[in-house]
C-alpha atoms as a PDB file:
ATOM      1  CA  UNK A   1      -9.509  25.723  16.374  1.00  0.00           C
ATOM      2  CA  UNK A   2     -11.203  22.602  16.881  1.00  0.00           C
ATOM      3  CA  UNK A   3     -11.879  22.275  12.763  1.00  0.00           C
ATOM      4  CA  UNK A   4      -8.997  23.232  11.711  1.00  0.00           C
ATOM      5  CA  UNK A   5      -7.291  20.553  13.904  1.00  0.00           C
ATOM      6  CA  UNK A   6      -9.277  18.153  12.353  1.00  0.00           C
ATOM      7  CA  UNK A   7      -8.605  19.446   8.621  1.00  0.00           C
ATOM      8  CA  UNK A   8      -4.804  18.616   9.683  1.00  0.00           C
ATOM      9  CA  UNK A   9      -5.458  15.357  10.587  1.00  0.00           C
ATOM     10  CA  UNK A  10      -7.800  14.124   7.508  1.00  0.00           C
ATOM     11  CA  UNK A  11      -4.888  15.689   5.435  1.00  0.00           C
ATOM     12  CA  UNK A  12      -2.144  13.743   7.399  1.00  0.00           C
ATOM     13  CA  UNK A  13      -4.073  10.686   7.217  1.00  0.00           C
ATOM     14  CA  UNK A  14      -4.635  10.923   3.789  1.00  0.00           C
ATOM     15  CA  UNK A  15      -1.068  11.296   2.972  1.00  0.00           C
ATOM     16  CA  UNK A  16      -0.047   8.243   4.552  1.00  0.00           C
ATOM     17  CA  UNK A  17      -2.999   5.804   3.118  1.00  0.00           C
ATOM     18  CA  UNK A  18      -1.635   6.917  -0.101  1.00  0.00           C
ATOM     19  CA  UNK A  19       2.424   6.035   0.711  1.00  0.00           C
ATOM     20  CA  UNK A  20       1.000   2.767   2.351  1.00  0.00           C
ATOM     21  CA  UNK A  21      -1.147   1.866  -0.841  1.00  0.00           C
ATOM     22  CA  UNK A  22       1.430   2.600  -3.495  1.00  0.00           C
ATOM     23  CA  UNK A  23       3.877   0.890  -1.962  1.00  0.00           C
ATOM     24  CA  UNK A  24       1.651  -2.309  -1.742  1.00  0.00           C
ATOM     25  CA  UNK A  25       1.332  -1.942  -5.720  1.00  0.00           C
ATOM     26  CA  UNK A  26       5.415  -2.364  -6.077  1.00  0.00           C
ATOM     27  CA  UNK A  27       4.814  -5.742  -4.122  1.00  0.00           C
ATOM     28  CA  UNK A  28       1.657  -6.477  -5.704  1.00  0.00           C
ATOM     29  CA  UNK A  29       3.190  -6.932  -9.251  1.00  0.00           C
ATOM     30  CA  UNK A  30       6.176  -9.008  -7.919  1.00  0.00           C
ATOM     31  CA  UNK A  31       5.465 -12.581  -8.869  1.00  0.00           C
ATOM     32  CA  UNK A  32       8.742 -14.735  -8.056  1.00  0.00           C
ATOM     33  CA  UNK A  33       8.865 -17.563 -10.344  1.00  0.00           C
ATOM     34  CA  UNK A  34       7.256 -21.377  -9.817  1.00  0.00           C
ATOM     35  CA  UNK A  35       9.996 -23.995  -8.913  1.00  0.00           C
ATOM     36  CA  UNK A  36       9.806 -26.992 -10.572  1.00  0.00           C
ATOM     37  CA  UNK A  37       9.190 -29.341  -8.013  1.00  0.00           C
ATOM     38  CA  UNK A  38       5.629 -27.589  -7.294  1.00  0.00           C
ATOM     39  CA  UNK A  39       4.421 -27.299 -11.217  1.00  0.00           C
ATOM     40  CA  UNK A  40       1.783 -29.570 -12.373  1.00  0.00           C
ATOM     41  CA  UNK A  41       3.341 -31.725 -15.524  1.00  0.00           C
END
């Protein structure tokens, strides 16, 4: 009972490392654009 409770749990937290990570990469490739006033010239 014990393991298989465990086996759940690795599973479940799995799962949601996975949702959390790729949904850092849709953020991660978001660069917003320089303003003017901050580029070097």
């Amino acid at each position: 009972m014990k393991k298989k409770l465990l086996i759940v749990v690795a599973a479940v937290t799995t799962v949601v490392a996975s949702v959390i990570a790729s949904s850092a990469c849709v953020f991660f490739f978001y660069q917003p654009e320089e303003p003017k006033c901050l580029q070097k010239r």
